[in-house]
Protein backbone atom coordinates (compact mmCIF):
# COMPACT_ATOMS: atom_id res chain seq x y z
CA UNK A 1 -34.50 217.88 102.20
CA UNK A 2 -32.27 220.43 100.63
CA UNK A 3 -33.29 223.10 98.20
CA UNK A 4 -31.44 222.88 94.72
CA UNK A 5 -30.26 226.69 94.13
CA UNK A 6 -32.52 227.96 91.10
CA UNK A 7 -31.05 227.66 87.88
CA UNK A 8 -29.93 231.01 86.66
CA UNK A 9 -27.73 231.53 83.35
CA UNK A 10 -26.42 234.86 84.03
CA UNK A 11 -24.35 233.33 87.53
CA UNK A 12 -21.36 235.97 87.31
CA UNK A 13 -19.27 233.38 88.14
CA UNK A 14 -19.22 231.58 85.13
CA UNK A 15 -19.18 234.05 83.32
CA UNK A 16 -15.34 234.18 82.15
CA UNK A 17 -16.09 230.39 80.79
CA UNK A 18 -17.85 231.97 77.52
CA UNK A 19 -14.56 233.16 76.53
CA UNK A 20 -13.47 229.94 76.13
CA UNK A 21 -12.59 228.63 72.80
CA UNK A 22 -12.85 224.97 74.16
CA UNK A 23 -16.46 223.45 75.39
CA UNK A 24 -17.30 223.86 79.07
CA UNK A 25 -20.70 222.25 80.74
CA UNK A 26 -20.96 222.93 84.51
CA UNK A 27 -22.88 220.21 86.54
CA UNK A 28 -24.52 220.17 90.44
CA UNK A 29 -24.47 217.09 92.58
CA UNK A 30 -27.10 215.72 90.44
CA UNK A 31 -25.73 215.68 87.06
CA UNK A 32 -28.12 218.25 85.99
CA UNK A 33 -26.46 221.61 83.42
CA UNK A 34 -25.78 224.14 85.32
CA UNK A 35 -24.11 226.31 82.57
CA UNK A 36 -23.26 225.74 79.09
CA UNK A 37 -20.82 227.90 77.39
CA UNK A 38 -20.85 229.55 73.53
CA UNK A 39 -18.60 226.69 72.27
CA UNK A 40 -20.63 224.32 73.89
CA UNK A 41 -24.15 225.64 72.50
CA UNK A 42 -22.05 225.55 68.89
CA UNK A 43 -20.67 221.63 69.62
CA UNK A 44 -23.68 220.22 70.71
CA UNK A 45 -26.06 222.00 68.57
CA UNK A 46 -28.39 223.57 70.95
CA UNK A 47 -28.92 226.64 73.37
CA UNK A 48 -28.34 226.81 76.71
CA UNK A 49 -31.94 228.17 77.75
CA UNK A 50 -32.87 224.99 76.36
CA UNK A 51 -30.84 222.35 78.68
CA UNK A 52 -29.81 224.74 81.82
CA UNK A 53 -31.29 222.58 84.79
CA UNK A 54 -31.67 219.58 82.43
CA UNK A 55 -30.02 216.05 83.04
CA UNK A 56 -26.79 215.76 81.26
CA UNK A 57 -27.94 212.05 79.85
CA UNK A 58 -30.64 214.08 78.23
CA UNK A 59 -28.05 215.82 75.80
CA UNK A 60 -25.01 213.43 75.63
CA UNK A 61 -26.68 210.32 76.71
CA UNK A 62 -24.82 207.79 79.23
CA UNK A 63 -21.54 206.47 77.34
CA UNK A 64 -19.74 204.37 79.35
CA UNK A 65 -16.71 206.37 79.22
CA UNK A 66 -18.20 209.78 80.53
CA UNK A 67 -20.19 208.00 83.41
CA UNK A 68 -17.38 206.57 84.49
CA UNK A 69 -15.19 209.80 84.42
CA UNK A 70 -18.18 211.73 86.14
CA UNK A 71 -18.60 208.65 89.04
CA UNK A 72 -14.99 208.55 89.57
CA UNK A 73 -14.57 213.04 89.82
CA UNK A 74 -17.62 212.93 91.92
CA UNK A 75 -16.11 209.80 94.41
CA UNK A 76 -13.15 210.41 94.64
CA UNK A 77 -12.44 214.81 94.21
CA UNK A 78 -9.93 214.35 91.46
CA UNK A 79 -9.99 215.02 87.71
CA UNK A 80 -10.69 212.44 85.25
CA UNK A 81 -10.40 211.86 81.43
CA UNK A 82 -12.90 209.58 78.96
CA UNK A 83 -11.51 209.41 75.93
CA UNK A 84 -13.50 208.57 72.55
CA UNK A 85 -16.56 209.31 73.87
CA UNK A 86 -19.49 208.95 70.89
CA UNK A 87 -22.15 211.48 71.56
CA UNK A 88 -25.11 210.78 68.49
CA UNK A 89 -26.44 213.93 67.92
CA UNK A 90 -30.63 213.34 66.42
CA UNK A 91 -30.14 214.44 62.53
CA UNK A 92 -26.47 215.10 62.98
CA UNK A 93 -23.27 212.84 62.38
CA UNK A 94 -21.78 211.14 65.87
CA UNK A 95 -19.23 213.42 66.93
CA UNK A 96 -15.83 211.65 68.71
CA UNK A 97 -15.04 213.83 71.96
CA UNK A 98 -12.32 213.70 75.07
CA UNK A 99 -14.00 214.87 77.91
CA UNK A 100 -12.01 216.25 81.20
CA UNK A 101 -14.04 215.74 83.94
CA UNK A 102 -12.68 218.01 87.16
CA UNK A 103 -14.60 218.86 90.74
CA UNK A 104 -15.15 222.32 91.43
CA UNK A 105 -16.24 224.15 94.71
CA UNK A 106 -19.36 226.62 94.36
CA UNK A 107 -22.91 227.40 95.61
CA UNK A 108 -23.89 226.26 92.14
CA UNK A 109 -21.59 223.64 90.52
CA UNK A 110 -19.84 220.68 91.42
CA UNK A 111 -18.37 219.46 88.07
CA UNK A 112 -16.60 221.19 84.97
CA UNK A 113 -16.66 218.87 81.60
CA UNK A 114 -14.07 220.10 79.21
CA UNK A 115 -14.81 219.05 75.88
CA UNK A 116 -12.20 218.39 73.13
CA UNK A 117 -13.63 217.05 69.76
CA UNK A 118 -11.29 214.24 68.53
CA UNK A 119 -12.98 215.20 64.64
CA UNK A 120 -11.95 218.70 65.15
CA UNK A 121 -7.95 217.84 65.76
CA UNK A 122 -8.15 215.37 62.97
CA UNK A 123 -9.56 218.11 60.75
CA UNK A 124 -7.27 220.61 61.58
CA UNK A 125 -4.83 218.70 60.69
CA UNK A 126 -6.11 217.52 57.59
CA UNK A 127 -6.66 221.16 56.54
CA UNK A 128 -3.09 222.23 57.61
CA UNK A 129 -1.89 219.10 55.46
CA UNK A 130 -4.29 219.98 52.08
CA UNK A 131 -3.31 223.57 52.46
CA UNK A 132 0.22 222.90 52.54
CA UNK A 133 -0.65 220.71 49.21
CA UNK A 134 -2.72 223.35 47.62
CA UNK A 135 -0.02 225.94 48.07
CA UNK A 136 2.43 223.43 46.53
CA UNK A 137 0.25 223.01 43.51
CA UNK A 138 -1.07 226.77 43.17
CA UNK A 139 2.73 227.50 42.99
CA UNK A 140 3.45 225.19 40.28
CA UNK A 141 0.53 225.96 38.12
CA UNK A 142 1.54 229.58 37.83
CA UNK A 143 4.88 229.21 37.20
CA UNK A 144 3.65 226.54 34.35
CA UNK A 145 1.30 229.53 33.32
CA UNK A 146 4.33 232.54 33.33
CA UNK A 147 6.47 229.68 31.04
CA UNK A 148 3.31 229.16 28.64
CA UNK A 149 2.02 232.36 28.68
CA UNK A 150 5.36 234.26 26.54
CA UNK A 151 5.61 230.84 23.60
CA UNK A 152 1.79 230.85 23.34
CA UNK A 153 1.85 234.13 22.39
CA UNK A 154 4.51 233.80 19.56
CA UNK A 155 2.74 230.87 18.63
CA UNK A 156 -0.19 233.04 18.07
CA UNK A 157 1.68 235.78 16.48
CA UNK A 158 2.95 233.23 13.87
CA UNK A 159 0.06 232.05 12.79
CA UNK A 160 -1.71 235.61 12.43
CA UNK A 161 1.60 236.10 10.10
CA UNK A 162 1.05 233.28 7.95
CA UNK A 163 -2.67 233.61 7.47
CA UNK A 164 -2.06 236.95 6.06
CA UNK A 165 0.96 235.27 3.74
CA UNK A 166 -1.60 232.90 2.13
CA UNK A 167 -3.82 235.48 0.05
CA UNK A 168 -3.55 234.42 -3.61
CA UNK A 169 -2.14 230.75 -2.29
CA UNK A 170 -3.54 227.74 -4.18
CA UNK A 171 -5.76 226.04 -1.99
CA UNK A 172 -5.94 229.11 0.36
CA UNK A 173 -9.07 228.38 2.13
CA UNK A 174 -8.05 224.81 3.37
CA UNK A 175 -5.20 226.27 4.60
CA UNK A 176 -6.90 228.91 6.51
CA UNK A 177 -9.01 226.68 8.14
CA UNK A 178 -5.76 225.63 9.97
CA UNK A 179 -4.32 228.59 10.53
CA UNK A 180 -7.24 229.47 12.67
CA UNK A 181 -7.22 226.73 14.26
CA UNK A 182 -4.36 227.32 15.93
CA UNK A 183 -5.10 230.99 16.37
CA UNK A 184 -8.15 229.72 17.92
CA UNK A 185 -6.63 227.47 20.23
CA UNK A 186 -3.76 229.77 21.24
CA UNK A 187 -6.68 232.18 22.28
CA UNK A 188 -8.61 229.61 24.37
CA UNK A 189 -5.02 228.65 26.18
CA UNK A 190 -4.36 232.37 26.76
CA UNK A 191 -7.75 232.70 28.61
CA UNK A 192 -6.67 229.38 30.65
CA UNK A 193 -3.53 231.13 31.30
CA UNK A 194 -5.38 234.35 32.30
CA UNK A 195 -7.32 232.23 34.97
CA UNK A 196 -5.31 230.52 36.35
CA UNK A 197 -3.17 233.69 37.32
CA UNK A 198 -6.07 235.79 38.20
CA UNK A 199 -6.46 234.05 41.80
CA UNK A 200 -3.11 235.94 42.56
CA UNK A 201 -4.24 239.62 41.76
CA UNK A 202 -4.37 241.79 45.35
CA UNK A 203 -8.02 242.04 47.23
CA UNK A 204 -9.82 244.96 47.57
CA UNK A 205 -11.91 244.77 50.96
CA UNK A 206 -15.35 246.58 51.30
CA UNK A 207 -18.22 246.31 53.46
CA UNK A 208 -20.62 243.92 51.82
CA UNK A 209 -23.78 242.00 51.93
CA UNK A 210 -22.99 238.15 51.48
CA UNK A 211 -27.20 238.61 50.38
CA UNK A 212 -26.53 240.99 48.07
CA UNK A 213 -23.80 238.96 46.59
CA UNK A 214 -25.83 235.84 46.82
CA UNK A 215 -28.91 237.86 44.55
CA UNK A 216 -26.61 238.98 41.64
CA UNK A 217 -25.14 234.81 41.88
CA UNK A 218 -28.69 233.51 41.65
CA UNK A 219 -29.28 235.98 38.83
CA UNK A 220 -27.05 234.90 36.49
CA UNK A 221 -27.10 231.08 37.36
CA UNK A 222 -30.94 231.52 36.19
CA UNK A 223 -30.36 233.13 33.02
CA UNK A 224 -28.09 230.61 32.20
CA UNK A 225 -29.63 227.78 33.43
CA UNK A 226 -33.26 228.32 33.12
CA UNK A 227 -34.59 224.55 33.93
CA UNK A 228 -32.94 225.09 37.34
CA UNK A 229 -34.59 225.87 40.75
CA UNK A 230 -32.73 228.60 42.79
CA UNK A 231 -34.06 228.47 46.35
CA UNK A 232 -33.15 231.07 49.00
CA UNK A 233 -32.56 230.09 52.96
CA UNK A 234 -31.37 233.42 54.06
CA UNK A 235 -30.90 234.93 58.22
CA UNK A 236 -31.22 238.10 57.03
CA UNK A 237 -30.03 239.24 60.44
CA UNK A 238 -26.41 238.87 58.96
CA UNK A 239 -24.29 242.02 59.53
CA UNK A 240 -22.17 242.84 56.46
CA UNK A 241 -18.74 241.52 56.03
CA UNK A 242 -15.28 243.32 54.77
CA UNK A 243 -14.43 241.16 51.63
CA UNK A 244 -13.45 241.98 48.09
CA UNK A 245 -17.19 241.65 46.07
CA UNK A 246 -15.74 240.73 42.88
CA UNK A 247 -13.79 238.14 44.06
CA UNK A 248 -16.90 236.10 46.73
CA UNK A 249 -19.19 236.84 43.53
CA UNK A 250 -16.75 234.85 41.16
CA UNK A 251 -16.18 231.81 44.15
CA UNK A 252 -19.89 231.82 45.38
CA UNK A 253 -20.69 231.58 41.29
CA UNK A 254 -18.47 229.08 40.19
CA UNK A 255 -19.53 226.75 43.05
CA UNK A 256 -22.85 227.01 41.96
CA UNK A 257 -22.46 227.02 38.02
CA UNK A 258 -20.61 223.93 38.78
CA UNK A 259 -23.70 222.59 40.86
CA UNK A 260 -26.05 223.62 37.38
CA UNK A 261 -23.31 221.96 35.17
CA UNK A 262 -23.48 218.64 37.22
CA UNK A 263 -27.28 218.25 37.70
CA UNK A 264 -27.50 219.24 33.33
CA UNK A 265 -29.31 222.61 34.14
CA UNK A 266 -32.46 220.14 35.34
CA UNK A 267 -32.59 220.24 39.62
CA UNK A 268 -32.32 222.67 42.51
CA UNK A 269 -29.89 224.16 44.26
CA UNK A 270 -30.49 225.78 48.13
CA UNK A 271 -28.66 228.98 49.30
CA UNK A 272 -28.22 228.93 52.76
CA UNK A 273 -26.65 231.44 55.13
CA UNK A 274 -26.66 231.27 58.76
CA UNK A 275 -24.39 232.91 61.80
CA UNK A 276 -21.98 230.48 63.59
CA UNK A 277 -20.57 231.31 67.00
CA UNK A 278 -16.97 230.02 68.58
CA UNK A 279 -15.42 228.68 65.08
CA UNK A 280 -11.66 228.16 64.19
CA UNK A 281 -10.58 229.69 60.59
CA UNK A 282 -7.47 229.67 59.30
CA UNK A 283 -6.06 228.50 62.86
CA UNK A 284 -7.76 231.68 64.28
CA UNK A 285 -10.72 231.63 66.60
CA UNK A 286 -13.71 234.30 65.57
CA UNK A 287 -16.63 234.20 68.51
CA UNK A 288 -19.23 234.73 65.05
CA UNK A 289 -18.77 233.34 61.66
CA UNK A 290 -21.12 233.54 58.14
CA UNK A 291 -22.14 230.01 57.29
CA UNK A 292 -22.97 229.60 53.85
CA UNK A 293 -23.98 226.84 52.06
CA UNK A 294 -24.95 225.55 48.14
CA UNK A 295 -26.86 222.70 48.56
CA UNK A 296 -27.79 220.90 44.79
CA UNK A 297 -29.49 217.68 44.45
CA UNK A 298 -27.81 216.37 41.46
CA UNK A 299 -25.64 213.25 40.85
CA UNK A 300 -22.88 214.14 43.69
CA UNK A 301 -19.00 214.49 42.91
CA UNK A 302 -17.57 211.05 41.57
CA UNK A 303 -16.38 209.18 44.48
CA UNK A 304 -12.59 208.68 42.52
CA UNK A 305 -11.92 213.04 42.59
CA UNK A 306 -13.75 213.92 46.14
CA UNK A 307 -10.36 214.17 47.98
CA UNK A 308 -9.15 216.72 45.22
CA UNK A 309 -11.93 218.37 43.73
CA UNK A 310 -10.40 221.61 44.76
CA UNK A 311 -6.94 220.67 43.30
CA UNK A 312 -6.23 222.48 39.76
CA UNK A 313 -7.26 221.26 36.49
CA UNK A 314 -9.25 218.53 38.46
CA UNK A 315 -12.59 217.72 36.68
CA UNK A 316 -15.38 215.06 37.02
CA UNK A 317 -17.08 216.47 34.05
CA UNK A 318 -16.11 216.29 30.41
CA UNK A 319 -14.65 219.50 28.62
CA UNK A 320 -13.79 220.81 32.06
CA UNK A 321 -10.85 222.98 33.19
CA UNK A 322 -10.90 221.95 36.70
CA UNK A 323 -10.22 225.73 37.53
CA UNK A 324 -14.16 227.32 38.93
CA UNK A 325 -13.63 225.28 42.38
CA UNK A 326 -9.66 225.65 42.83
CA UNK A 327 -10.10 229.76 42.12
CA UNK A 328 -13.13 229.55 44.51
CA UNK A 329 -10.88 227.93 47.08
CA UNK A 330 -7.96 230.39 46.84
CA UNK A 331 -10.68 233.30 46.94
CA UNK A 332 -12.02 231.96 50.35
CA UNK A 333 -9.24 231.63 51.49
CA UNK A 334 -7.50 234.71 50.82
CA UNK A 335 -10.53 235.82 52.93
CA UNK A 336 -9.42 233.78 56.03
CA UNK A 337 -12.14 231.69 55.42
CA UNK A 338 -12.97 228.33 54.80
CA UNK A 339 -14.10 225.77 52.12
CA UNK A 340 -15.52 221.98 52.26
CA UNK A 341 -17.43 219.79 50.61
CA UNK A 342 -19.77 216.49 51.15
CA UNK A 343 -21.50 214.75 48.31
CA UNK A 344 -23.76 211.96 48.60
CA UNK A 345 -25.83 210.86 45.42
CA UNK A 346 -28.77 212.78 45.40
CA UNK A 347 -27.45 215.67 47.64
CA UNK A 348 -24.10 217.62 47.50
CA UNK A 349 -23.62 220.41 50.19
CA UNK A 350 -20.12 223.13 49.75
CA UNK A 351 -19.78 225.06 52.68
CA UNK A 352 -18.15 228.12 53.25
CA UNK A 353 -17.15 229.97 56.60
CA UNK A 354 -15.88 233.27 56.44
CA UNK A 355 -15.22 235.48 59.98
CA UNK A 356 -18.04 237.93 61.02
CA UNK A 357 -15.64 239.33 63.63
CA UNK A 358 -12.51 239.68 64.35
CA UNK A 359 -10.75 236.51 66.12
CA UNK A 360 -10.77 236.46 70.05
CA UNK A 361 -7.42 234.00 70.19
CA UNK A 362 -5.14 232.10 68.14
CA UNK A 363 -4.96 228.63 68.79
């Protein structure tokens, strides 16, 4: 009978594997974990003290495609490939994976899965294609804004001049009524003009606390909305990040004024923050990452605008400007940081990733 070599997760061996951007399990003769690296623990959502010396079936399963790749590595000493394997994660979407499957030589391991999630390359390159858009549009919109901005103000100017032309004027009042009008409306397309150039203005990085941010946020949103619930989900074991406060307090706020607006200032909304390890941002890998997310349980975004919610002057609700989630966007992002959203009927979840450290390798 042979002994099995105890399971230890500090083998030195392995230990140049956590630096890996790209998931890495490590298998014996018997298909049990061996060692389970960062990007790994963040793919498959657990830890590794949790499934070292467990069977592999017990965290992927047994699709076809991956047994076969193991039996074939295992028979035959030569690397194999599954491709599209569907690994159903229990409260979690399936995630769509290639898996490299190569024999290795040492006291502890025979096998080395590499992991590469078909979802992720897809939504990279979704990203890369909707940034490319939103740079497009963020262009045009302020060059629209420089050519309104100079008229508007003339048009402004003229009316001021003519209101003060009408004193002693038959019928003066009626005609002041119009002439601020327009003076009213000029204003009210001046401050449109103002925000839609303001996501251009240069950052000024501090060290700050995403919780402290998060506090002055959930202030306001419940003096203006007082029939809504405001429920914290902190780790408070966040470090600080460098960011520019003014700027994550105006993106974090219009996200969730936009959340208040949609449920009619009757619902709740969850702020959640959590550390994420091994994540790609902005094509750059950062081994920790702030995950935070606004969670309402309103109506959800109309199905018609979800693929360009964050586009300018895009707006599922009436009287909007279409500008809180497109700033928000460009504010995250200015941050190297990230910005999504998901929106079912009943629950509606923006997420935002922003780097907690500074990125280990580009990709």
């Amino acid at each position: 009978m042979t002994t099995r070599p105890p399971v230890d997760s500090d083998i030195p061996a392995f230990a140049g594997l956590d630096l890996l951007s790209s998931a890495v399990i490590l298998l014996d003769d018997e298909l049990r974990i061996r060692h389970c690296n960062p990007a790994a623990e963040n793919l498959f959502a657990v830890s590794q003290r949790v499934c070292l010396g467990k069977p592999l079936a017990q965290l992927l399963g047994t699709p076809a495609a991956l047994t076969a790749a193991l039996e074939n590595a295992l028979a035959n000493k030569w690397s194999y490939t599954g491709h599209d394997i569907v690994v159903a994660r229990e409260g979690a979407e399936p995630i769509h994976l290639d898996c490299t499957v190569s024999p290795i030589d040492t006291p502890h391991a025979r096998l080395l899965l590499e992991f590469r999630p078909i979802d992720q390359q897809l939504k990279a390159a979704r990203e890369e294609r909707e940034a490319v858009q939103q740079r497009a549009n963020r262009e045009l919109i302020r060059n629209l804004a420089h050519e309104i901005k100079n008229p508007l103000g003339g048009i402004r100017g003229s009316a001021q001049l003519l209101d003060r032309e009408l004193a002693g004027v038959e019928n003066a009042a009626v005609l002041k009524e119009y002439t601020q009008v327009i003076i009213h409306e000029a204003d009210r397309l001046q401050d449109l003009m103002h925000r839609l150039l303001s996501s251009h203005r240069a950052m000024q990085p501090a060290q700050i606390s995403v919780h402290e941010i998060l506090e002055r946020v959930r202030r306001l949103i419940l003096a203006e909305f007082p029939g809504v619930r405001v429920r914290r989900d902190y780790d408070t074991s966040l470090p600080d990040i460098t960011g520019d406060r003014e700027q994550l307090i105006q993106a974090i706020l219009n996200i969730v004024r936009n959340a208040a607006q949609a449920m009619k200032g009757e619902g709740e909304i969850v702020l959640r923050t959590r550390a994420v390890r091994q994540v790609t941002l902005a094509k750059k890998r950062y081994r920790l990452a702030l995950e935070l997310q606004v969670i309402d349980n309103g109506p959800g975004i109309p199905e018609e605008i979800r693929d360009r919610i964050f586009y300018p002057l895009v707006s599922g609700r009436e009287g909007g400007t279409g500008l809180g989630l497109a700033l928000a966007q460009s504010f995250v992002q200015q941050h190297h940081g990230s910005i999504e959203a998901s929106s079912v009927p009943g629950r509606t979840c923006f997420t935002l990733r922003l780097p907690l450290q500074m990125e280990t390798k580009n990709e």
